[in-house]
Protein backbone atom coordinates (compact mmCIF):
# COMPACT_ATOMS: atom_id res chain seq x y z
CA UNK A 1 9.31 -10.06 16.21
CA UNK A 2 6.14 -9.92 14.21
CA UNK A 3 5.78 -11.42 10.60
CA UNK A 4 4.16 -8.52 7.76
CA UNK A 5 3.52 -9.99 4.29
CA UNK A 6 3.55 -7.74 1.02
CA UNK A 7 0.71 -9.75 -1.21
CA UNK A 8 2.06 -9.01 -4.87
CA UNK A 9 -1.19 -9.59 -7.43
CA UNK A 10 -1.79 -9.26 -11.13
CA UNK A 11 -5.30 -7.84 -11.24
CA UNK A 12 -7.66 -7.35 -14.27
CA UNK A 13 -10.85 -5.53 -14.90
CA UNK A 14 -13.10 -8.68 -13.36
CA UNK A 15 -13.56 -7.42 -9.72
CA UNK A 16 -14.95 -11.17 -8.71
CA UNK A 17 -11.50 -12.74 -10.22
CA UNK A 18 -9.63 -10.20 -7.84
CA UNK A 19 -10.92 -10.70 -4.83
CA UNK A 20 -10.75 -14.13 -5.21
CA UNK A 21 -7.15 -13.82 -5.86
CA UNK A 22 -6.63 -12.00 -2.73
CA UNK A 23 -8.29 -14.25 -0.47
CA UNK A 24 -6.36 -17.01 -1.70
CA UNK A 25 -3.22 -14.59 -1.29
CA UNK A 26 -4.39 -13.39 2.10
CA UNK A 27 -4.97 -17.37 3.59
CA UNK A 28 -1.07 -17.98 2.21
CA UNK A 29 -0.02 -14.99 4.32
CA UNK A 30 -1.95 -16.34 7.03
CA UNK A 31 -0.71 -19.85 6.87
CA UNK A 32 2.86 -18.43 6.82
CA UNK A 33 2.34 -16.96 10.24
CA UNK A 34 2.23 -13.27 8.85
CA UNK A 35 0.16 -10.98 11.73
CA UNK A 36 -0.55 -8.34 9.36
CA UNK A 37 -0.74 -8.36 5.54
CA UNK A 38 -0.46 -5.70 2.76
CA UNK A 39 -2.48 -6.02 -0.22
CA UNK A 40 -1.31 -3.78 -3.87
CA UNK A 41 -2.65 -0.60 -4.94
CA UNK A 42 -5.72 -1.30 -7.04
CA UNK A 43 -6.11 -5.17 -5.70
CA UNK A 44 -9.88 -5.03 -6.06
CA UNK A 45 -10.65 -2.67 -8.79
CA UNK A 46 -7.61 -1.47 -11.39
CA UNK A 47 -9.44 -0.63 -14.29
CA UNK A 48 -9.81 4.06 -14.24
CA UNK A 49 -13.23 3.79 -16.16
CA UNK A 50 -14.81 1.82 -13.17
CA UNK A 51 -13.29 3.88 -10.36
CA UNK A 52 -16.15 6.32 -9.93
CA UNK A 53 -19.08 3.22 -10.16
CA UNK A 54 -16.95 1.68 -7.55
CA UNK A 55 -16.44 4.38 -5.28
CA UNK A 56 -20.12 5.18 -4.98
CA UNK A 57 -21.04 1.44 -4.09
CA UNK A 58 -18.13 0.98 -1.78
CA UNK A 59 -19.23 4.63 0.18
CA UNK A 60 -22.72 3.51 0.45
CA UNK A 61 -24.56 0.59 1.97
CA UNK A 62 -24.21 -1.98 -0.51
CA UNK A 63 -19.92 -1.88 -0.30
CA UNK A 64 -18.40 -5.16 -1.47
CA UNK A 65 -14.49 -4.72 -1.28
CA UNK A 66 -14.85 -3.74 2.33
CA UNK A 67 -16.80 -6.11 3.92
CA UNK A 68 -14.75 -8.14 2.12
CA UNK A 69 -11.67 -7.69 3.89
CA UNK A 70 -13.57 -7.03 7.20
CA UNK A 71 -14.72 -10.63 6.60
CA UNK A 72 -11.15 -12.15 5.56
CA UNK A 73 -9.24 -10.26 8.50
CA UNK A 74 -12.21 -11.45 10.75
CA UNK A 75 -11.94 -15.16 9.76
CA UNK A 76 -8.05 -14.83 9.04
CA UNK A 77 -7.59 -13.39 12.46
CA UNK A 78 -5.42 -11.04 9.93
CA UNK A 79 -4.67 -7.04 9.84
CA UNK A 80 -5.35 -6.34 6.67
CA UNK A 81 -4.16 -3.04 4.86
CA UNK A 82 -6.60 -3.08 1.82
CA UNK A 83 -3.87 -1.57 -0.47
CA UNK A 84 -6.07 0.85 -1.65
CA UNK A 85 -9.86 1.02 -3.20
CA UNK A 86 -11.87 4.24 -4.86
CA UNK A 87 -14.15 5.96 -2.25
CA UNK A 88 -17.01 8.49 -3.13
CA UNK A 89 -16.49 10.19 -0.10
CA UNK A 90 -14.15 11.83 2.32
CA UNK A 91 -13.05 10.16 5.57
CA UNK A 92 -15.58 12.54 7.68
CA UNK A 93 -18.48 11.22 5.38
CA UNK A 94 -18.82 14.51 2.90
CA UNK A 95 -19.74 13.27 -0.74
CA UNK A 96 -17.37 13.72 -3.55
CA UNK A 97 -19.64 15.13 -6.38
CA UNK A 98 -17.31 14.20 -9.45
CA UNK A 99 -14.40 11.82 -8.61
CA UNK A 100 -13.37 9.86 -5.75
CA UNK A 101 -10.79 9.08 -3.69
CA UNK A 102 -8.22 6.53 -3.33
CA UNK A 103 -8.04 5.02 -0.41
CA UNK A 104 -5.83 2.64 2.22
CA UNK A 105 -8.38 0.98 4.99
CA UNK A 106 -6.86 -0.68 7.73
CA UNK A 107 -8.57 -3.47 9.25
CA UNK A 108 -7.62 -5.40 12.47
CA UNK A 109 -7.95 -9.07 12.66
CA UNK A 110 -11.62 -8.73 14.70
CA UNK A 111 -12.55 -7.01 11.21
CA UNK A 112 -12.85 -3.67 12.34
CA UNK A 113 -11.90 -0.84 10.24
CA UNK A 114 -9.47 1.37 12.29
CA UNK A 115 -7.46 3.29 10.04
CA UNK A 116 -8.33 5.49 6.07
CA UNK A 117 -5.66 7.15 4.35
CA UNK A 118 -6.53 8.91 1.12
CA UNK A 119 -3.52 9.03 -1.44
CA UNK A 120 -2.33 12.60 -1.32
CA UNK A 121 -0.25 12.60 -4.58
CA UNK A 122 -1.60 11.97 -7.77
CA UNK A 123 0.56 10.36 -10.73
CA UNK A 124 0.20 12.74 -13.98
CA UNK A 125 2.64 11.91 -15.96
CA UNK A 126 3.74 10.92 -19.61
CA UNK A 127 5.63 7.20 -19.57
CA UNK A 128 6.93 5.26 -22.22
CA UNK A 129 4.80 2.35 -22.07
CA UNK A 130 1.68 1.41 -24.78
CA UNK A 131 -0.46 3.25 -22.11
CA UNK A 132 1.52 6.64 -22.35
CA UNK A 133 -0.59 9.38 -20.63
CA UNK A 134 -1.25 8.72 -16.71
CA UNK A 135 -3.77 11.43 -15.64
CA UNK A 136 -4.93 10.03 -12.09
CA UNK A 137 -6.05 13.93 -10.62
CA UNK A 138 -8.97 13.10 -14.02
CA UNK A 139 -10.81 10.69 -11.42
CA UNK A 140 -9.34 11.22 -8.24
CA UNK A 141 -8.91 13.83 -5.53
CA UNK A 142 -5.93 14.10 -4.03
CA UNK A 143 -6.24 13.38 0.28
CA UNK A 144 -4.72 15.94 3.02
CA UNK A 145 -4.02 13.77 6.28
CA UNK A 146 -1.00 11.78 7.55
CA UNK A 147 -2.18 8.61 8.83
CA UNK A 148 -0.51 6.25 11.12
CA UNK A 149 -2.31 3.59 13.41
CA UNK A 150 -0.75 1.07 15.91
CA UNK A 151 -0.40 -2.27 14.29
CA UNK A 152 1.20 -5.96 15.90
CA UNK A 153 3.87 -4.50 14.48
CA UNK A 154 4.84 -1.75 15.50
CA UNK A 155 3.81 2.49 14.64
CA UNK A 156 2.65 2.07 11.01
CA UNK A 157 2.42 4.84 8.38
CA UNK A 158 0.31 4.83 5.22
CA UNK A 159 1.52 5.72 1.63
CA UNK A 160 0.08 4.66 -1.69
CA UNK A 161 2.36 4.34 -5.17
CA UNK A 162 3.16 7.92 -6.29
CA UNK A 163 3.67 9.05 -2.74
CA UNK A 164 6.86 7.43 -2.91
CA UNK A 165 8.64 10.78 -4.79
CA UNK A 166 7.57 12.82 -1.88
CA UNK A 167 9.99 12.56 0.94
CA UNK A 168 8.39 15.44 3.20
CA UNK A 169 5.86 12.89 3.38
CA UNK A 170 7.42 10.46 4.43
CA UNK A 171 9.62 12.90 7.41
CA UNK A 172 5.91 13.65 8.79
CA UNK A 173 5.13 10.23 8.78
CA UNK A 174 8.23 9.28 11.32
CA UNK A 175 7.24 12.62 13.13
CA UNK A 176 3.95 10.58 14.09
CA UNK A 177 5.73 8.05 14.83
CA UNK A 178 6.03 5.51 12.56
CA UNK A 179 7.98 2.29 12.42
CA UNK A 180 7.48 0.89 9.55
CA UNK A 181 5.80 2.32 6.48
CA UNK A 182 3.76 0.57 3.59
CA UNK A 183 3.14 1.40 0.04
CA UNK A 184 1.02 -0.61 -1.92
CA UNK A 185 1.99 0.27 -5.12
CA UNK A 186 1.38 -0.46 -9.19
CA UNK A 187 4.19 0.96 -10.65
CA UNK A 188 4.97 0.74 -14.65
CA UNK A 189 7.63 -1.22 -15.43
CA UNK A 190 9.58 1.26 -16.65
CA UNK A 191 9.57 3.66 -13.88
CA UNK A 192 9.51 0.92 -11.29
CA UNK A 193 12.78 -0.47 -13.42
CA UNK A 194 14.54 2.68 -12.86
CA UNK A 195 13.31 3.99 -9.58
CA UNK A 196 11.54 1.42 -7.27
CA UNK A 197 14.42 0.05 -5.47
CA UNK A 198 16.44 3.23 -5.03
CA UNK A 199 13.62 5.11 -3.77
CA UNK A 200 12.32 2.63 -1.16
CA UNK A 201 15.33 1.99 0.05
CA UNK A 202 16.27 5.70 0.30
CA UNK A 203 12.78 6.23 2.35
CA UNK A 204 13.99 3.44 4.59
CA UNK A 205 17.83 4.51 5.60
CA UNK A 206 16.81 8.14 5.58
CA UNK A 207 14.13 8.02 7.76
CA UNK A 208 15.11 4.66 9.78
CA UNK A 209 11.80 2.78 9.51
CA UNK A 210 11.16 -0.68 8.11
CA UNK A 211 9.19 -0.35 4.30
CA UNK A 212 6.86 -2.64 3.20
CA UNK A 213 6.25 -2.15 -0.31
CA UNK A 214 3.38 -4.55 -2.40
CA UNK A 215 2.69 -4.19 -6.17
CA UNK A 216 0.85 -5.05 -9.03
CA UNK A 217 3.56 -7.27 -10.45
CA UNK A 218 2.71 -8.67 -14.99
CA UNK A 219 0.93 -7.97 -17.44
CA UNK A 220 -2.54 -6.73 -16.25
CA UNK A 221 -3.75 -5.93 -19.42
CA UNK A 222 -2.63 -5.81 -23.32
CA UNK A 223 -1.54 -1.98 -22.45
CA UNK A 224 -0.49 -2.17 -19.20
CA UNK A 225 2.70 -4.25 -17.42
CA UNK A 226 3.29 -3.25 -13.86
CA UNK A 227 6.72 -3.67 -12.20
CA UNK A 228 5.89 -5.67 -9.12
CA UNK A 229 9.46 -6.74 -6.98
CA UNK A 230 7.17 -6.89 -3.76
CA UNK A 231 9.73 -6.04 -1.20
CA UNK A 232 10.52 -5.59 2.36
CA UNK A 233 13.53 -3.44 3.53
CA UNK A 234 15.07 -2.87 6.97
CA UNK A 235 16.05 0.36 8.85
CA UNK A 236 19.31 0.14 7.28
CA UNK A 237 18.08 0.07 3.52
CA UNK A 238 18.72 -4.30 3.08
CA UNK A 239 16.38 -6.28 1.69
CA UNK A 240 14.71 -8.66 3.80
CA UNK A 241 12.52 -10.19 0.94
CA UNK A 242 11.35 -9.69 -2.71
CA UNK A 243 9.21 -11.23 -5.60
CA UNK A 244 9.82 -10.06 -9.34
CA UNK A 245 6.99 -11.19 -10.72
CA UNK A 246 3.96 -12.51 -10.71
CA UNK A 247 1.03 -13.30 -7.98
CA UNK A 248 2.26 -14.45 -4.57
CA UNK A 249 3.39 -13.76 -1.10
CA UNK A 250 6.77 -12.19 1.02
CA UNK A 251 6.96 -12.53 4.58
CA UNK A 252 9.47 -11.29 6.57
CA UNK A 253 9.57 -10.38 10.55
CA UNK A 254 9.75 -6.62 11.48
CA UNK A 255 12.37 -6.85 14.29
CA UNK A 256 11.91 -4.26 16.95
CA UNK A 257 15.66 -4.38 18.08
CA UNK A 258 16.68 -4.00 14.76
CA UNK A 259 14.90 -0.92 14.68
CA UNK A 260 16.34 0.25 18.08
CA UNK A 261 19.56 -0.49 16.91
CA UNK A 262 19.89 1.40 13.78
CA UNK A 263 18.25 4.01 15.19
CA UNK A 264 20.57 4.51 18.76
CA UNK A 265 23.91 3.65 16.57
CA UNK A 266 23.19 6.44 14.55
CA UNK A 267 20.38 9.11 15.69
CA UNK A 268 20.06 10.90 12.49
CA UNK A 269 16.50 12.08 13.75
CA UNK A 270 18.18 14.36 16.89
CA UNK A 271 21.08 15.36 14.27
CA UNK A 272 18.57 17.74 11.93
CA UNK A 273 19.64 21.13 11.56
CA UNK A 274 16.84 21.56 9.27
């Protein structure tokens, strides 16, 4: 069995306050025997207005957030899945003339970068909340790959927030093999209240792969209160471990006999007709 922790965080505009957060965050996982850690969506830089200034440092030379977690999974001896972070360009280096892209990077614990997945679905939508209008496709482009890259812990797929609604994606996702999925989220509170658990859950049992599922989780801003409820589910759709609110760390081991289990006492995958 190999421990994965979902890093729940309440981020702001200050970049330097964030990152400090998440190496404190990241040490806790570390100290709590996790082999590979999930940070949120947004960890390093939440505020829309800075996304584009951010993705241009972070795709050139002088990049901060990455070498960041290159450094922390180096002197961690940590995987770290960077939740996710704007990038100016695409993953085969082409520049992105007017928005960027948001990104998963997955490092291993010698601080390599070994994995990118670019967020392929892009939350417009109207919510109920002080902010109201959510118009990500404004400042980002949407990705085209399915990623998946072998982890301590198994197969693991990469999703981001949104992505969640999209269940094709997460089909092709187990077609590459995947064992466990994570989605480093920052849901609102009020779709996360009415959707987050049913949905991860539902990804889980119908697709038979653990989910581990980090979020923004307070009040980031005087507008804007995410949902957090950090979780990690099983195969079977039971929680293993969650945090309502607020910063901090769950850990949980992904059990590869669990997996097996589910999996040979009911084979939905050789059962498609479809």
């Amino acid at each position: 069995m190999t421990k994965v922790a979902a890093i729940q965080m309440v981020s702001t505009r200050d970049i330097t306050t964030n990152l400090a957060s998440a190496e404190r965050l990241l040490r806790q996982a570390a100290d709590q025997g996790a082999r590979v850690a999930v940070l949120p969506e947004n960890f390093a830089v939440l505020s829309t207005s800075q996304m584009r200034e951010w993705g241009r440092q972070e795709s050139g030379g002088e990049s901060v957030i990455r070498r960041f977690l290159s450094k922390q999974a180096k002197e961690l001896g940590l995987w770290i899945v960077g939740g996710s972070m704007p990038l100016a360009t695409t993953p085969d280096g082409q520049e992105i003339p007017d928005r960027v892209r948001a990104a998963c990077v997955v490092y291993d614990d010698q601080g390599e970068e070994v994995a990118r997945y670019d967020k392929i679905h892009l939350f417009d939508a109207q919510v109920e909340d002080a902010h109201g209008q959510y118009r990500e496709s404004d400042t980002f482009e949407p990705g085209d790959q399915v990623v998946t890259v072998q982890t301590p812990a198994g197969v693991l797929g990469l999703a981001i927030c949104y992505d969640l609604r999209f269940p094709e994606l997460f089909r092709a996702l187990r077609e590459k093999g995947a064992e466990w999925i994570c989605l480093p989220s920052a849901f609102t509170w009020q779709t996360g209240d009415a959707h987050w658990h049913p949905l991860i859950r539902a990804r889980a049992i119908e697709n038979q792969v653990w989910m581990v599922a980090p979020g923004q989780g307070g009040h980031n801003s005087e507008r804007r209160r995410t949902y957090g409820h950090s979780l990690i589910c099983d195969p079977w759709g039971k929680v293993t471990g969650e945090l309502e609110e607020g910063p901090g760390v769950v850990v949980s081991d992904l059990d590869p006999h669990r997996l097996e289990q589910v999996r040979t006492r009911m084979p939905v995958w050789q059962h498609r007709r479809l």
